[in-house]
Protein backbone atom coordinates (compact mmCIF):
# COMPACT_ATOMS: atom_id res chain seq x y z
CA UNK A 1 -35.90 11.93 -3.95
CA UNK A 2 -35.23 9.42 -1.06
CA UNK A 3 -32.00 10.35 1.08
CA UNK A 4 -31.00 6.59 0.44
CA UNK A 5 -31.00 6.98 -3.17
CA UNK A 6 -29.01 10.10 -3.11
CA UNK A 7 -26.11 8.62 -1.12
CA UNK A 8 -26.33 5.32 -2.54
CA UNK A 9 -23.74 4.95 -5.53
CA UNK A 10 -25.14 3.10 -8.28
CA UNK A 11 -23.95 -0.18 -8.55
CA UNK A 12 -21.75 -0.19 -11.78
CA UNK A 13 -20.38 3.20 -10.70
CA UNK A 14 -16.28 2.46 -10.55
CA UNK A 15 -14.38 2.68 -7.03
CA UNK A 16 -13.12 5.96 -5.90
CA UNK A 17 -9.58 6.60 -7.17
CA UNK A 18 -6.87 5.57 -4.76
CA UNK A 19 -5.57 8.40 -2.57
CA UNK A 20 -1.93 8.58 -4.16
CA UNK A 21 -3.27 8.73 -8.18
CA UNK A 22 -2.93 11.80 -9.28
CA UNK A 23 -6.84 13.31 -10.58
CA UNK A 24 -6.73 15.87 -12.86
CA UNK A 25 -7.47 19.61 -12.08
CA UNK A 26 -11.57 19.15 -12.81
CA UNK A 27 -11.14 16.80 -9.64
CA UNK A 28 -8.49 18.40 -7.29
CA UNK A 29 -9.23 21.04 -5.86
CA UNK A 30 -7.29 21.26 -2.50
CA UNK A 31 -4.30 22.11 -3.11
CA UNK A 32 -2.00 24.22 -5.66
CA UNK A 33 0.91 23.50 -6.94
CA UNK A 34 2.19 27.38 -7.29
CA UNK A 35 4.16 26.44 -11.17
CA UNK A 36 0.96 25.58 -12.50
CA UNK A 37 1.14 29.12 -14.12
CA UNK A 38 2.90 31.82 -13.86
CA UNK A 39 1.85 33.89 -10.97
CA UNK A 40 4.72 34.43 -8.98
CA UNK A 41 7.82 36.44 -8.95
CA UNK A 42 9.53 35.03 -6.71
CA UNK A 43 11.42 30.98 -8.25
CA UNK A 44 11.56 29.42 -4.50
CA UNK A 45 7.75 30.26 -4.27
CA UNK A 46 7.02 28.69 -7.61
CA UNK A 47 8.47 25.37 -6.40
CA UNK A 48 5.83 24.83 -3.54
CA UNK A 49 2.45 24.32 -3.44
CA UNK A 50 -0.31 25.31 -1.09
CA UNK A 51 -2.41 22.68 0.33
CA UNK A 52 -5.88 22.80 2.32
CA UNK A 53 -5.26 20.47 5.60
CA UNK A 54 -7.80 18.54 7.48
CA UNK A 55 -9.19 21.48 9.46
CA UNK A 56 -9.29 23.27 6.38
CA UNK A 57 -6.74 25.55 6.74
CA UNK A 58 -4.12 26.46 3.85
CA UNK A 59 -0.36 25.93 4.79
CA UNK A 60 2.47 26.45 2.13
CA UNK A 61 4.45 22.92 1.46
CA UNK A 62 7.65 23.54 1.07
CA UNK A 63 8.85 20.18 0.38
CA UNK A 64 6.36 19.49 -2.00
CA UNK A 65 6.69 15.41 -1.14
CA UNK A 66 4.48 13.69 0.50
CA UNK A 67 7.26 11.64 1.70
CA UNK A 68 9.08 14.73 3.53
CA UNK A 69 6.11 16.42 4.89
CA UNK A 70 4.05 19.99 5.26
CA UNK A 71 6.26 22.98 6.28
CA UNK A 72 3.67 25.17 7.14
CA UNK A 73 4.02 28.90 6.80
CA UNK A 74 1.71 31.20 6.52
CA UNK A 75 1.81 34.64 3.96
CA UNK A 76 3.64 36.99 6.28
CA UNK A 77 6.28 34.10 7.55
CA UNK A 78 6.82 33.44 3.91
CA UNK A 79 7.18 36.67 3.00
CA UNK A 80 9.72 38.01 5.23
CA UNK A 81 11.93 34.20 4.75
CA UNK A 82 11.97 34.68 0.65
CA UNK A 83 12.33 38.27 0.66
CA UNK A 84 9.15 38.01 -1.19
CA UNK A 85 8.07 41.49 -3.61
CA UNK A 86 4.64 43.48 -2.58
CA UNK A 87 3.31 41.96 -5.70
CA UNK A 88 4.05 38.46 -4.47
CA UNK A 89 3.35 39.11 -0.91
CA UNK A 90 -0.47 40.47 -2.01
CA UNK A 91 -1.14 37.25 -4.18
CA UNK A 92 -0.15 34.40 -1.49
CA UNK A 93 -2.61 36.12 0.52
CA UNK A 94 -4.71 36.35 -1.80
CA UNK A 95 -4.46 32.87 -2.60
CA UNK A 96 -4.23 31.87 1.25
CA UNK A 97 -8.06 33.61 1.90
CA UNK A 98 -9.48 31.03 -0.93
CA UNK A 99 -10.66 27.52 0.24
CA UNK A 100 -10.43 25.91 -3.55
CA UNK A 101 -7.46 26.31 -5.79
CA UNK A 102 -9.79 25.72 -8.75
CA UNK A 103 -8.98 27.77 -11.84
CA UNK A 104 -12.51 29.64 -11.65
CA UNK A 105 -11.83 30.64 -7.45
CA UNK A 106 -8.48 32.19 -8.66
CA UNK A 107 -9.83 33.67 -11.68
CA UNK A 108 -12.01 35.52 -9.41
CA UNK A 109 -9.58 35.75 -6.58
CA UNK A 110 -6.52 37.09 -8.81
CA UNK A 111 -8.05 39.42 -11.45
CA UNK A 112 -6.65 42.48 -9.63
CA UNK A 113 -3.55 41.51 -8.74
CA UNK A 114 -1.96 39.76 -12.04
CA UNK A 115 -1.11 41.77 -14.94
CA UNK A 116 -3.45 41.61 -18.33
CA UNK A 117 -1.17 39.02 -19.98
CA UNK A 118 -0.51 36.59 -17.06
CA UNK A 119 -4.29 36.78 -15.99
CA UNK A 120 -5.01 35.43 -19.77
CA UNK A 121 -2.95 32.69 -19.63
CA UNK A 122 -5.04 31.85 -16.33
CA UNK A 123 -6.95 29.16 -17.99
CA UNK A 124 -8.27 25.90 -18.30
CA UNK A 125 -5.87 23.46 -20.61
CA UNK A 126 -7.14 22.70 -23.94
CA UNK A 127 -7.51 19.12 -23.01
CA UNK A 128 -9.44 19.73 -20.16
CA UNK A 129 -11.83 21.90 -22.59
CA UNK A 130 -12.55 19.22 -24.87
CA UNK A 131 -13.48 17.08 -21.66
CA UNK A 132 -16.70 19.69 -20.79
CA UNK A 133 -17.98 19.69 -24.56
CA UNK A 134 -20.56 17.45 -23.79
CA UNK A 135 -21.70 20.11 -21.14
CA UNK A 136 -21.58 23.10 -22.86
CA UNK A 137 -23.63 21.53 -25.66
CA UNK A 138 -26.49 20.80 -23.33
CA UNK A 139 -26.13 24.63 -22.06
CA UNK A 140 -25.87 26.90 -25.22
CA UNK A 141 -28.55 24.75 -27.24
CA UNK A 142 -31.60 27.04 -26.96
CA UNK A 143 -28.78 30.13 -27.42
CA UNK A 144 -26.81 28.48 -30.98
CA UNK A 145 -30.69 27.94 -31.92
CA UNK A 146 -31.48 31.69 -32.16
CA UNK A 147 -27.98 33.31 -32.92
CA UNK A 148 -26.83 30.18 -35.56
CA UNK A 149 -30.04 28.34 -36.50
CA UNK A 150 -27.89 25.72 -35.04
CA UNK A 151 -28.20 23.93 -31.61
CA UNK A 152 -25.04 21.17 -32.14
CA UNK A 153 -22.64 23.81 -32.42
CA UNK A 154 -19.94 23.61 -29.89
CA UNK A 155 -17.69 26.78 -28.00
CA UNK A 156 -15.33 25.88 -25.44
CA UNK A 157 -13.40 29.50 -25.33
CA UNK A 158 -14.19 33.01 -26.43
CA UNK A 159 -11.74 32.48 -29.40
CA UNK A 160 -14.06 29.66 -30.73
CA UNK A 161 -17.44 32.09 -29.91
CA UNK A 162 -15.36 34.78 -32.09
CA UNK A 163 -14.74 32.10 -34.68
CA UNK A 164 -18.14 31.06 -35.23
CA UNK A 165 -19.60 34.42 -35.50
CA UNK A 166 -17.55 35.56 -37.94
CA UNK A 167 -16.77 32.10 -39.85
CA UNK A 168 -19.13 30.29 -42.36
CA UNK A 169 -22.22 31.42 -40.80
CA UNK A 170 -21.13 34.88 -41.08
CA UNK A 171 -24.60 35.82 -43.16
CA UNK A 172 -26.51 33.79 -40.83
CA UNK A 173 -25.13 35.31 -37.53
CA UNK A 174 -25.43 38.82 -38.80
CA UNK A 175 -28.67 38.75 -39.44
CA UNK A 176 -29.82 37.16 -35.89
CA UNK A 177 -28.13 39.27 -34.48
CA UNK A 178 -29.12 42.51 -36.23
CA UNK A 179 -32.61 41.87 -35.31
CA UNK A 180 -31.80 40.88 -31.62
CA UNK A 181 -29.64 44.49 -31.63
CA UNK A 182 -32.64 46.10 -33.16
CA UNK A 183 -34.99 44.56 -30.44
CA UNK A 184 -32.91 45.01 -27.34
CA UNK A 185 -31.45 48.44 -28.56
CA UNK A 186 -27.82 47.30 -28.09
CA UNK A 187 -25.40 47.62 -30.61
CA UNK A 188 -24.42 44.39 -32.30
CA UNK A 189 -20.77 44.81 -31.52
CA UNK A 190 -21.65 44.39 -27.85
CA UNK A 191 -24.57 41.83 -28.17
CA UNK A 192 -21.43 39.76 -29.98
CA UNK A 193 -19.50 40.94 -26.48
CA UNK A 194 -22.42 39.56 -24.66
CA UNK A 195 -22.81 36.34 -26.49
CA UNK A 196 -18.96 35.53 -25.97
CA UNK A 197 -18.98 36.66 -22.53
CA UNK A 198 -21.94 33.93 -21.96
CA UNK A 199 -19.78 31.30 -23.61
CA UNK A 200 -17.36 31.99 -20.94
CA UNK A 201 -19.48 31.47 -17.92
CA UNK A 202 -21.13 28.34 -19.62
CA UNK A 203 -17.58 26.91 -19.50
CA UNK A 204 -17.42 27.87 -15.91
CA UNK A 205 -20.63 26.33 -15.02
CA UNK A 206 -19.60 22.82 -17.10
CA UNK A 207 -15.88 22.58 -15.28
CA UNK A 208 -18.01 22.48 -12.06
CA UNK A 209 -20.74 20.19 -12.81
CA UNK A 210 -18.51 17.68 -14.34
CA UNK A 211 -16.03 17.87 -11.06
CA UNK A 212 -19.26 17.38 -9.25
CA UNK A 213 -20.42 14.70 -11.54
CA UNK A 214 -17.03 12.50 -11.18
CA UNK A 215 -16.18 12.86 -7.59
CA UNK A 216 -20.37 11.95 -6.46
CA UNK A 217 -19.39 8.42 -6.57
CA UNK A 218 -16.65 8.73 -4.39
CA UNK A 219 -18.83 11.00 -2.45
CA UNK A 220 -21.76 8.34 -1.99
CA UNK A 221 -19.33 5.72 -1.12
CA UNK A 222 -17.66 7.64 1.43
CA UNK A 223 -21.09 8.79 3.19
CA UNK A 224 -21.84 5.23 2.92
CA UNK A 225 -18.65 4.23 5.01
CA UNK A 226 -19.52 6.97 7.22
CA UNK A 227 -23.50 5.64 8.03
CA UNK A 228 -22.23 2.06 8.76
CA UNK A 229 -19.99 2.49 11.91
CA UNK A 230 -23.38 2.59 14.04
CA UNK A 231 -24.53 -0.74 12.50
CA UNK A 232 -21.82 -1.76 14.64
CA UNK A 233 -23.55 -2.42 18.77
CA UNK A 234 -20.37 -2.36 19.94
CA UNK A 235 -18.93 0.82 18.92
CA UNK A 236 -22.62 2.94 19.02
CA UNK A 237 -22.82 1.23 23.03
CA UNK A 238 -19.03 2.78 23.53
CA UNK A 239 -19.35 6.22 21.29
CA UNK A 240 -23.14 7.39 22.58
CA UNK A 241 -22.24 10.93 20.55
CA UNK A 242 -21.25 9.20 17.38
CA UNK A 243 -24.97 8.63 15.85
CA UNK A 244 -25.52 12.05 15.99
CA UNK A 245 -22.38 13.20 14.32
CA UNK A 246 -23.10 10.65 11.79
CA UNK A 247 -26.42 11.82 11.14
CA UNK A 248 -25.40 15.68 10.79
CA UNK A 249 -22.55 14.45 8.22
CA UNK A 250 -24.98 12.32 6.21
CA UNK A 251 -27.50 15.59 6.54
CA UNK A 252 -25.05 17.53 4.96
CA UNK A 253 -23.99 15.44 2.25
CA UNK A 254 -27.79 15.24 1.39
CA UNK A 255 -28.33 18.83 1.28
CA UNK A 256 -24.69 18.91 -0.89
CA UNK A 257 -26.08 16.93 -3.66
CA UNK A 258 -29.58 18.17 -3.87
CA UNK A 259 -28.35 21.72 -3.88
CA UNK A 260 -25.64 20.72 -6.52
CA UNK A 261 -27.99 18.70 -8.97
CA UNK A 262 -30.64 21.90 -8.57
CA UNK A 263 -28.07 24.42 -9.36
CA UNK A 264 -26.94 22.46 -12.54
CA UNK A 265 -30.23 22.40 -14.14
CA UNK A 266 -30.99 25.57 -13.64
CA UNK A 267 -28.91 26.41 -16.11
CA UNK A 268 -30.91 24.03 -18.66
CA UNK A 269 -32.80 26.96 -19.63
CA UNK A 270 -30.31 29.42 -20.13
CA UNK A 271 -31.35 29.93 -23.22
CA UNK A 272 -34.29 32.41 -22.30
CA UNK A 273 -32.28 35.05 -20.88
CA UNK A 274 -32.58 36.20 -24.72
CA UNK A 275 -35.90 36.90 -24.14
CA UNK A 276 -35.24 39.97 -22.53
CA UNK A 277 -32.08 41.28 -22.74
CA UNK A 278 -30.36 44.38 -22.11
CA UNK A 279 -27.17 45.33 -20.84
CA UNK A 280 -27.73 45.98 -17.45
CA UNK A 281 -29.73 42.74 -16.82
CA UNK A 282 -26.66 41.14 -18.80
CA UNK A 283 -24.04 42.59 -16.72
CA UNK A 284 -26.20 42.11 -13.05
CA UNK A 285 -26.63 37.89 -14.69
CA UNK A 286 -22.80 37.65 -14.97
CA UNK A 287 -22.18 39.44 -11.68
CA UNK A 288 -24.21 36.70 -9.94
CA UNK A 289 -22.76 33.89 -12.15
CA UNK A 290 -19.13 34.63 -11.34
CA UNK A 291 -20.07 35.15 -7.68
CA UNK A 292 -20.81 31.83 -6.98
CA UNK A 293 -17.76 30.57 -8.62
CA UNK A 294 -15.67 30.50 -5.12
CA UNK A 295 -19.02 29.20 -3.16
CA UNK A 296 -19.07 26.41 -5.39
CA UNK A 297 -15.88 25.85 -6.01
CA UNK A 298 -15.37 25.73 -1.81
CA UNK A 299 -18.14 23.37 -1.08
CA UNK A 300 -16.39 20.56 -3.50
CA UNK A 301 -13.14 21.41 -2.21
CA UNK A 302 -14.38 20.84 1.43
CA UNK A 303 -15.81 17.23 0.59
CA UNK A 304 -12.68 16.47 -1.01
CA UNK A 305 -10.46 17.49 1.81
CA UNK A 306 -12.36 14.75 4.00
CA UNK A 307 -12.74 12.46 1.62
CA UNK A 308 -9.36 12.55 0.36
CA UNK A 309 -7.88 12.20 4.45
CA UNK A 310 -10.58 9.09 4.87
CA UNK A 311 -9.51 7.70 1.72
CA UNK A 312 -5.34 7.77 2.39
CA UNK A 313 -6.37 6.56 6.06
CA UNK A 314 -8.61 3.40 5.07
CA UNK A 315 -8.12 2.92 1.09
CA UNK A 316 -4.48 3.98 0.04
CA UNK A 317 -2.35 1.65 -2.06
CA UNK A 318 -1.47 -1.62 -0.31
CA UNK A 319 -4.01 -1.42 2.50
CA UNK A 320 -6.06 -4.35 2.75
CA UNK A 321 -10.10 -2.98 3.40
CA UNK A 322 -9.68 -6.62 6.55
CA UNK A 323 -7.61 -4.04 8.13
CA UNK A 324 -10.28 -1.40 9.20
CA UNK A 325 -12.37 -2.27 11.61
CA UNK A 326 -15.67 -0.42 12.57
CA UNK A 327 -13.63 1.27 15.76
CA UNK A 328 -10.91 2.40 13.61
CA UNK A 329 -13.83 4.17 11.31
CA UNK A 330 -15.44 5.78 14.29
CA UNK A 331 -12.03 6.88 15.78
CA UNK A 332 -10.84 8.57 12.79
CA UNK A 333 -14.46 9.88 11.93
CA UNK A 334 -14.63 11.86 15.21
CA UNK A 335 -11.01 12.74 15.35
CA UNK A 336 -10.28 13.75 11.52
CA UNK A 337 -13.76 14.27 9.94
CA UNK A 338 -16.31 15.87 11.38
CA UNK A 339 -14.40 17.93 13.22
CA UNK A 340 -14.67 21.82 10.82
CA UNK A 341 -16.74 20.46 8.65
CA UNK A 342 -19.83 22.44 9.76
CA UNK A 343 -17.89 24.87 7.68
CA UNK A 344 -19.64 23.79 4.77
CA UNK A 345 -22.98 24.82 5.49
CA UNK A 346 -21.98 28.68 4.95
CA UNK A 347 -20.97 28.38 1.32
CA UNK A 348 -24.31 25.86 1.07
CA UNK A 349 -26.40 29.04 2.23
CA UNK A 350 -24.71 30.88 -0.54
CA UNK A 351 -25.21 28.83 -3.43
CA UNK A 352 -28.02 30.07 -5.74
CA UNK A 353 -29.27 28.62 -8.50
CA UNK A 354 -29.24 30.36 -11.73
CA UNK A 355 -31.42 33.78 -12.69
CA UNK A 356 -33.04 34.65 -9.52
CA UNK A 357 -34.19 38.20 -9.44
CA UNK A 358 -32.32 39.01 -13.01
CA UNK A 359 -33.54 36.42 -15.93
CA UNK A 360 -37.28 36.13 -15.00
């Protein structure tokens, strides 16, 4: 695939949201509001959020208006100024070492440090589930096939896995998976583990490729912002070092999506990791599932940060698109945009797509 046709939005694709609209969780991933659940002690914490800046640093907003501005602290400042528990103190830094605020990142980033019932509760909104159905259909096909002799059946939770295999298919589902016990030598009480555990990370897997799927537009359009400001003689004659920069940005936002669209279908075939089953492959699968929640989680989070800075700068309510000029572009591109973002390319290097090494 051409690098043009990669960045290129399609043509009917809508405009990229305005800055000061207010996406939904699958889309923003930059910045926490810390009452989304419960995970502090402490009721002055709860009423802040933490937000990624520009360089991509996290700084805790204590004003939590836009209209007031950041108050930066970091965990230790905050800690000793709210009389903040151990608990409390160990989860803002815990929070403060992620680059996404996604659900999945502080799933993974959390687990220890929340108690049993407050990690639960830790989850995507039931709205937001119905959203990745389409998704999770496309995933657990060739899997419903062999445990339900059903591929349209749908699981957006472990609850709803629990609920199919012991609802009307109940004869059905025991019998697939009495033989698939018998053939992998695992008893069917943990294959059922197994099966629900899956239906987890497939939700996972859809939250991410649908956040990726709605904010590539935006993405395209913004790379295609980016790659004009050296049609302009004037300001490539003034800015010799700006085609480069350009170039490297546009490199990276091609190696973004072609590393994002081949990690997504890898998991069209997920089904075949029933071939061969057994518990350890199972567990050493999920291991490397759940480890590249944060990886992908930061690499969107990192194109949203610029984006989101380019978009209040050039596209926020009221701002008429006469009003930027090619020099303003290349001004704010060199000052506010590329600067950092070479950061990206680590959690690029990370990103692997699905059953190398463990579902051959």
């Amino acid at each position: 695939m051409q690098a043009a046709a990669l960045l290129d939005p399609p043509r009917s694709s809508a405009p990229a949201p305005a800055p000061d609209a207010k996406p939904g969780a699958l889309q923003r991933f930059f910045e926490l509001p810390l009452n989304r659940w419960q995970l502090f002690d402490s009721g002055t914490l709860r009423s802040s959020k933490i937000v990624l800046a520009s360089d991509l640093n996290p700084v805790i907003d204590f004003f939590n208006s836009e209209d007031v501005g950041i108050g930066g602290r970091n965990a230790k400042q905050t800690a000793a100024e709210l009389h903040l528990s151990s608990a409390d103190e160990q989860r803002l830094a815990a929070l403060l070492r992620l680059r996404s605020y996604d659900v999945y990142s502080l799933r993974a980033a959390l687990g220890a440090h929340l108690a049993p019932e407050q990690f639960e509760k830790l989850v995507l909104p039931d709205s937001e589930k119905r959203l990745l159905e389409g998704y999770t259909r496309d995933y657990t096909r060739a899997l419903f096939a062999l445990i339900f002799q059903d591929g349209t059946q749908e699981v957006p939770d472990r609850q709803r896995m629990r609920d199919l295999l012991e609802g009307s298919t109940t004869e059905i589902v025991q019998k697939n998976v009495m033989v698939l016990a018998q053939k992998f030598g695992i008893k069917p009480v943990e294959l059922v583990n197994y099966i629900a555990g899956l239906g987890e990370m497939l939700l996972a897997i859809a939250f991410y490729r649908r956040a990726f799927e709605t904010s590539l537009p935006g993405m395209q359009q913004f790379l295609k912002e980016i790659r004009s400001i050296v049609d302009n003689a004037f300001v490539r004659a003034r800015n010799p070092e700006l085609a480069p920069g350009i170039e490297k940005m546009v490199g990276y936002g091609v190696r973004t999506i072609k590393l994002m669209q081949a990690y997504f279908a890898s998991f069209d075939d997920i089904g075949r990791i029933w071939e061969n089953i057994t518990p350890e492959r199972f567990r050493k699968i999920r291991e490397q599932v759940e480890e590249q929640y944060p990886t992908i989680g930061t690499t969107l989070c990192i194109w949203q940060v610029k984006i989101s800075a380019w978009n209040y700068r050039f596209h926020r309510h009221g701002r008429k698109a006469a009003d930027n000029s090619p020099v303003q572009f290349a001004q704010f591109f060199q000052e506010r945009i590329l600067p950092d973002f070479g950061k990206v390319t680590v959690h690029l290097d990370r990103i692997e797509q699905f059953g190398r090494g463990v579902a051959a």
